[in-house]
Protein backbone atom coordinates (compact mmCIF):
# COMPACT_ATOMS: atom_id res chain seq x y z
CA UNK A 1 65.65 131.70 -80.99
CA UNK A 2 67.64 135.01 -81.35
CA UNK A 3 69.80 135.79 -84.17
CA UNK A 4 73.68 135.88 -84.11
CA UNK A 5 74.70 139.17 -84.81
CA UNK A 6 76.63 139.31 -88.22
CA UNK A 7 80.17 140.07 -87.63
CA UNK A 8 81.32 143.43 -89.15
CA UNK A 9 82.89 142.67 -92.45
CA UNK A 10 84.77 146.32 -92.49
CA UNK A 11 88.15 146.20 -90.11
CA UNK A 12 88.77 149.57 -88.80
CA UNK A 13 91.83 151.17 -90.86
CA UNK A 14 94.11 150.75 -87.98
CA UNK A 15 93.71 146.88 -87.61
CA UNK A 16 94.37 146.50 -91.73
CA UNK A 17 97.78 148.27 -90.49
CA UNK A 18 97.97 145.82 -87.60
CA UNK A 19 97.35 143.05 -90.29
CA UNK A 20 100.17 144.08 -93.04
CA UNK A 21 102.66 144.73 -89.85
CA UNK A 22 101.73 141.27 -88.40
CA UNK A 23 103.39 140.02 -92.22
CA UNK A 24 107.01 141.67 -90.78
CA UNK A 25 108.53 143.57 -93.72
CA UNK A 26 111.89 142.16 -94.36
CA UNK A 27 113.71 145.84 -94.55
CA UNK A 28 112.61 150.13 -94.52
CA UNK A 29 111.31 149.74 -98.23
CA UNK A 30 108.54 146.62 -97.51
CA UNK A 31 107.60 148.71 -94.63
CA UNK A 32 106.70 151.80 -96.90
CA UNK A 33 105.23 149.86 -99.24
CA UNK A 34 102.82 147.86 -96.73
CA UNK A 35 102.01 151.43 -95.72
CA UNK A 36 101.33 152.88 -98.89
CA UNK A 37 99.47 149.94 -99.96
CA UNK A 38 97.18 149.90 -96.72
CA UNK A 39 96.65 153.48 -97.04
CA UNK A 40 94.33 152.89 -100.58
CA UNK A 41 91.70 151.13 -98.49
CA UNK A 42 92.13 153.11 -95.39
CA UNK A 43 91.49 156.61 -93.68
CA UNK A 44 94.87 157.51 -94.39
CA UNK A 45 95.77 160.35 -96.63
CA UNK A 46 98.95 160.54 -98.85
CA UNK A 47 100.51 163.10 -96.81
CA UNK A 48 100.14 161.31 -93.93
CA UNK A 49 101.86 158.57 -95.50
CA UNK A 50 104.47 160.94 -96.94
CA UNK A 51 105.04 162.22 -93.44
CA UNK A 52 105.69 158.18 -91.74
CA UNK A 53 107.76 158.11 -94.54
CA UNK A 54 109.62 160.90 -93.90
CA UNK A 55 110.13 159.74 -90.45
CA UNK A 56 111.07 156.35 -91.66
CA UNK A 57 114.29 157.59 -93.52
CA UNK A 58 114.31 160.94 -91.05
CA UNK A 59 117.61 159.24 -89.35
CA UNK A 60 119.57 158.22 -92.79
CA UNK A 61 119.84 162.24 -93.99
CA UNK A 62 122.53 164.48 -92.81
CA UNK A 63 122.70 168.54 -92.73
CA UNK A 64 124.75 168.82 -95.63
CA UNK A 65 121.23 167.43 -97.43
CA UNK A 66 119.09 170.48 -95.79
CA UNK A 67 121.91 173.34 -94.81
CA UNK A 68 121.54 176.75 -96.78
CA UNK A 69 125.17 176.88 -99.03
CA UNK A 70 127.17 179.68 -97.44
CA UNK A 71 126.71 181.69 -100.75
CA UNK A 72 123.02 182.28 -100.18
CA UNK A 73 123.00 182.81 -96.33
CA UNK A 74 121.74 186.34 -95.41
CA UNK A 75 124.58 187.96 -93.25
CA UNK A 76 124.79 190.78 -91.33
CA UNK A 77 129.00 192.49 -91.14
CA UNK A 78 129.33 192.90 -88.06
CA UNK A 79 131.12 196.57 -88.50
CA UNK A 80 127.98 197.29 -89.67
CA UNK A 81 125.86 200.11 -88.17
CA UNK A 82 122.23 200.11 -87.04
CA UNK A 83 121.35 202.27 -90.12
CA UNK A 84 122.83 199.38 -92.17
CA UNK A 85 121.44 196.85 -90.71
CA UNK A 86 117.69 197.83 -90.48
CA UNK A 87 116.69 197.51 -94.45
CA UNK A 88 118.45 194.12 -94.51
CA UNK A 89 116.18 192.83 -91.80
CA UNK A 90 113.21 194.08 -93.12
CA UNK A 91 114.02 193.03 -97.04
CA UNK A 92 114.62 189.70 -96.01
CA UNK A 93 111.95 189.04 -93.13
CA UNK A 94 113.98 186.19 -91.54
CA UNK A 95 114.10 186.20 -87.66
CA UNK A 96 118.04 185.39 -87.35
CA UNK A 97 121.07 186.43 -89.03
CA UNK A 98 125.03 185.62 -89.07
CA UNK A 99 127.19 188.22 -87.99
CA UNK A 100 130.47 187.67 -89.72
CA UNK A 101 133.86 189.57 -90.73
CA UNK A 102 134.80 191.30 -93.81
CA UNK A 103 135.63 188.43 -95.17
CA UNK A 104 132.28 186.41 -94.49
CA UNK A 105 134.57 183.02 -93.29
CA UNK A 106 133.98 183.80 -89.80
CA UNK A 107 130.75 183.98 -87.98
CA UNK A 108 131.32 185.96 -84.41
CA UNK A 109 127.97 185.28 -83.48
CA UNK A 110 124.14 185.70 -83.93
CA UNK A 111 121.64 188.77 -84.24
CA UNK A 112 117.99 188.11 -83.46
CA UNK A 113 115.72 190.95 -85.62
CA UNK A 114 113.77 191.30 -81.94
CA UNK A 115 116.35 192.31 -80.68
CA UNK A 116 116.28 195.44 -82.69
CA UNK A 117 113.25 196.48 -81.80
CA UNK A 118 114.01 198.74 -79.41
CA UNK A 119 116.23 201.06 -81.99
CA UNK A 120 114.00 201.20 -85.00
CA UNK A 121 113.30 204.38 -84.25
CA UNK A 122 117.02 205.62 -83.12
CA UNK A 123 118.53 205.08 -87.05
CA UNK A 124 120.60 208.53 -86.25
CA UNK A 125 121.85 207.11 -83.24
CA UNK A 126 125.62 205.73 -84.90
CA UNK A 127 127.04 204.87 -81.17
CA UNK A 128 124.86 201.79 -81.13
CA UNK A 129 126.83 198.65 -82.88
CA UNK A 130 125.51 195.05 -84.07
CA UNK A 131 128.19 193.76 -82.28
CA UNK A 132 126.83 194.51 -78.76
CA UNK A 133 123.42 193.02 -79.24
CA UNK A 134 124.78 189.19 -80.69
CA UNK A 135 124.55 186.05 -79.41
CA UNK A 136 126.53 183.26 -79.21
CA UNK A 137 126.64 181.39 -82.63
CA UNK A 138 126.38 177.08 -82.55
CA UNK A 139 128.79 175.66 -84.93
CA UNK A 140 127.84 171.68 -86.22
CA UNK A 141 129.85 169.72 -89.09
CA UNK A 142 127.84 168.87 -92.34
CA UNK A 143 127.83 165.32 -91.64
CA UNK A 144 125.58 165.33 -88.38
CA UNK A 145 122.40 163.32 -88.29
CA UNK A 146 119.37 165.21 -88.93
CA UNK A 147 117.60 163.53 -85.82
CA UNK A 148 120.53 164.43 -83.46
CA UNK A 149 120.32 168.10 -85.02
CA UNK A 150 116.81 168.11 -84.16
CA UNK A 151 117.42 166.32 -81.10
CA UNK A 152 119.83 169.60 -80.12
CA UNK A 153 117.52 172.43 -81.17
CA UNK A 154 114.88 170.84 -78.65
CA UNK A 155 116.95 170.23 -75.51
CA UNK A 156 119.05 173.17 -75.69
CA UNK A 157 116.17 175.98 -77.34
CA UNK A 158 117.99 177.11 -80.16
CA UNK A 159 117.29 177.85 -83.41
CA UNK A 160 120.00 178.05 -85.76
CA UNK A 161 123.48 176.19 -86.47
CA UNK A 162 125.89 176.95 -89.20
CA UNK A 163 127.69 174.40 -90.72
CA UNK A 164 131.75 174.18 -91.00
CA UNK A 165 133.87 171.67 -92.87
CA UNK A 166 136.63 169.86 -91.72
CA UNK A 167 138.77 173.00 -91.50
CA UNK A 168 136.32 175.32 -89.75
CA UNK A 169 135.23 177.39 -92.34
CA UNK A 170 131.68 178.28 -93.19
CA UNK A 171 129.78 175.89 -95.48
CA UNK A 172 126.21 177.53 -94.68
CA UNK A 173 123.72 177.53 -91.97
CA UNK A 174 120.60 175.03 -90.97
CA UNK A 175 117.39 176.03 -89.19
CA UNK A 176 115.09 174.74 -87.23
CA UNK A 177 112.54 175.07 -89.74
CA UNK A 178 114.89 173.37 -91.95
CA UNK A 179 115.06 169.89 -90.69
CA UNK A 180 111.39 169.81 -89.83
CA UNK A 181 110.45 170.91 -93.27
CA UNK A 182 112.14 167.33 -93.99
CA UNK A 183 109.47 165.77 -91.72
CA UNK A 184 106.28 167.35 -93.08
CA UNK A 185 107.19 168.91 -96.00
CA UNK A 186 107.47 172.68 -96.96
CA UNK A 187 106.37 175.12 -94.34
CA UNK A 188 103.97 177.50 -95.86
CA UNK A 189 104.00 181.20 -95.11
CA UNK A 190 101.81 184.16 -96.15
CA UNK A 191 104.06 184.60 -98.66
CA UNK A 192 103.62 181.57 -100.66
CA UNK A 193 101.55 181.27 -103.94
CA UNK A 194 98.22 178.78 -104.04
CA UNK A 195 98.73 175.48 -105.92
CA UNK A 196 97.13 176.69 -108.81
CA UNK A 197 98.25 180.20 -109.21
CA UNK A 198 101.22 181.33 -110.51
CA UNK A 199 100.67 185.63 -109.55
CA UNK A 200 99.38 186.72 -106.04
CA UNK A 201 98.94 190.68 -105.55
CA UNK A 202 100.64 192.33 -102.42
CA UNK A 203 99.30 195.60 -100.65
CA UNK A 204 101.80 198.45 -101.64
CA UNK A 205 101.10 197.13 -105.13
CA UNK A 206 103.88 194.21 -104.91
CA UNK A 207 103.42 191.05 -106.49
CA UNK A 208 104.44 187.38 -105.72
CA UNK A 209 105.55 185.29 -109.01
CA UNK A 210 106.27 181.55 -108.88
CA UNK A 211 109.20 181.30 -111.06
CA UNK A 212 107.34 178.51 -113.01
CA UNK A 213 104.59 181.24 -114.37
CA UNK A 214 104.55 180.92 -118.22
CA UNK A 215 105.92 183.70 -119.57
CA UNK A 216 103.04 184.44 -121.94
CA UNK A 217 100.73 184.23 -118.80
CA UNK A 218 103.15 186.65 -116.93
CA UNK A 219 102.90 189.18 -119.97
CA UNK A 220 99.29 188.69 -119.83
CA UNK A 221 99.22 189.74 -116.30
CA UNK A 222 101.27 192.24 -116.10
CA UNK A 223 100.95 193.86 -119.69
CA UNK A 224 104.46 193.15 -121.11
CA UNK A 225 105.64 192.31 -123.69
CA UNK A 226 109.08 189.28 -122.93
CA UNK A 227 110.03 186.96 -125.47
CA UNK A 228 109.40 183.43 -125.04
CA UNK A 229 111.15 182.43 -128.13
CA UNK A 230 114.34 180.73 -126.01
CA UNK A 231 112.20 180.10 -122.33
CA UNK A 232 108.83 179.42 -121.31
CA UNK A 233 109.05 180.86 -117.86
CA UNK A 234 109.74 183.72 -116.26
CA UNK A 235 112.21 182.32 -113.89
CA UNK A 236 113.93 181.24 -116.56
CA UNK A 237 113.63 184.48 -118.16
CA UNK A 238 115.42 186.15 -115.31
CA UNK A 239 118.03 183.73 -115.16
CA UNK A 240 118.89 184.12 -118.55
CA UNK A 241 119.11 188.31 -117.68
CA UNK A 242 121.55 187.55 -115.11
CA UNK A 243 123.25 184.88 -116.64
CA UNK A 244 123.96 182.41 -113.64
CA UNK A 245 121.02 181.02 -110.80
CA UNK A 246 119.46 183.28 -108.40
CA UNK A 247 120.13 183.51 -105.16
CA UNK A 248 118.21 183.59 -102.06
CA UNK A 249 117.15 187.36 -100.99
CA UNK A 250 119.06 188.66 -103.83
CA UNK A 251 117.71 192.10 -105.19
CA UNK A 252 117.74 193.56 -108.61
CA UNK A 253 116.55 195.10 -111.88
CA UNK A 254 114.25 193.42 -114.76
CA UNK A 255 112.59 196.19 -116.18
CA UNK A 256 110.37 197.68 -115.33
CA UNK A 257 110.32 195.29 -111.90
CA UNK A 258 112.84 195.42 -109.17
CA UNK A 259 112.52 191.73 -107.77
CA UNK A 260 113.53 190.03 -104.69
CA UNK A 261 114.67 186.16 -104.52
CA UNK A 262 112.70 184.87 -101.73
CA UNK A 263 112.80 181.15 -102.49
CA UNK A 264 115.86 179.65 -104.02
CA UNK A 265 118.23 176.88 -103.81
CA UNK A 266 121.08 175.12 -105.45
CA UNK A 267 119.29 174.08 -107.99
CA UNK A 268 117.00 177.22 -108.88
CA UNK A 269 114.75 180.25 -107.96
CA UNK A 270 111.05 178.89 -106.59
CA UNK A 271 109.64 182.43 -105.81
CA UNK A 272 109.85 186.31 -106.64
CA UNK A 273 108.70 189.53 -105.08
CA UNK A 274 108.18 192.10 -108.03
CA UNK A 275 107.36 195.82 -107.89
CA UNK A 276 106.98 197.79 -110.43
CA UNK A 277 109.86 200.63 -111.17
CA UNK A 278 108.54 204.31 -111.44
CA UNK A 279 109.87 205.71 -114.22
């Protein structure tokens, strides 16, 4: 008489989801927590939880929670000439800039860095003006859904907003990048710094420093000598030097580095370009 086949004791990982789903979470939070709970026993890595999560609470968040504050946007004046322009593009390696008045509370439109291509070569040329290559700019309020933002930027291929208030003037801008960076988390670039180091060399002898590096590593490093007596970091090092936060693509001194802000936020500076100055 044949033997019954033993029944496999091991549910696949997406029936134990089928199984905590059949229980119906009462609200959002039971939900996450069925998932998070499922995912210890299952295929499932934390970031993939992290990202359903995301998506879970994707349509409670709003632009004001994302937008880049109007004092850190990179603009571009748009009486500016081509010579002018050129070294802001290329110190700041973003792919779209506001072109606004004098007096930065009006934004006439948008400049795409491809679109100055063409010129890089023709810096004597002062005839040619940023206001002739921009496009239109979109304007959004600061209390728009992130998933009818996103929603937007698909249907109608664009890649950029900026943000008013209530009266029409400029609060900041939002990117595409932006909202999906809400979705799966940072975006890494070639310019970020591994997990576990805090110094990455550049070619043309530049430097990345997470603002986090210990000071006494950072001296290490670079053969310095700071005092950590008051911080134990070198972003807060700098901070202290300037005596107010960072801001995004700003550009100065600490001797004997000139360093660029190229991660920042309300809150404080993530990430620094250094170069040494020649004395």
């Amino acid at each position: 008489m044949p033997t019954k086949r033993k029944k496999n004791s091991h549910k696949s990982w997406l029936n134990r989801i089928n199984d905590s789903l059949l229980r119906e979470p009462k609200n959002r939070k039971e939900l996450i927590r069925i998932l998070k709970n499922t995912a210890v026993h299952t295929a499932l890595s934390k970031d993939t939880i992290g990202m359903i999560e995301n998506l879970l609470t994707f349509s409670e968040r709003y632009v004001d929670d994302v937008m880049i504050p109007r004092p850190q946007m990179v603009v571009i004046d748009s009486a500016a000439s081509l010579k002018e322009v050129l070294p802001i593009v290329r110190h700041s390696r973003h792919s779209r800039f506001p072109v606004v008045t004098h007096d930065r509370d009006k934004v006439v439109g948008i400049l795409l860095a491809k679109d100055l291509l063409q010129f890089s070569l023709e810096l004597t040329n002062e005839n040619i003006r940023i206001t002739s290559l921009i496009r239109p700019a979109i304007f959004i309020p600061k209390s728009k859904r992130l998933n009818t933002l996103l929603k937007e930027f698909r249907l109608n291929h664009y890649h950029m907003a900026i943000v008013v208030d209530e009266y029409g003037g400029v609060d900041g801008l939002v990117t595409i990048e932006d909202v999906l960076e809400e979705i799966v988390g940072d975006i890494a670039d070639e310019y970020d710094v591994e997990k576990d180091t805090f110094i990455k060399p550049l070619p043309q002898k530049e430097f990345l420093v997470d603002a986090l590096t210990p000071i006494d590593d950072f001296n290490h490093y670079f053969k310095t000598s700071f005092d950590n007596a008051e911080y134990d970091t070198i972003g807060g090092l700098i901070t202290q030097q300037l005596s107010r936060l960072p801001h995004l693509n700003e550009v100065f001194n600490f001797p004997p580095f000139k360093v660029i802000v190229l991660k920042a936020d309300k809150r404080r500076a993530y990430l620094f370009k250094l170069k040494r100055i020649l004395s």
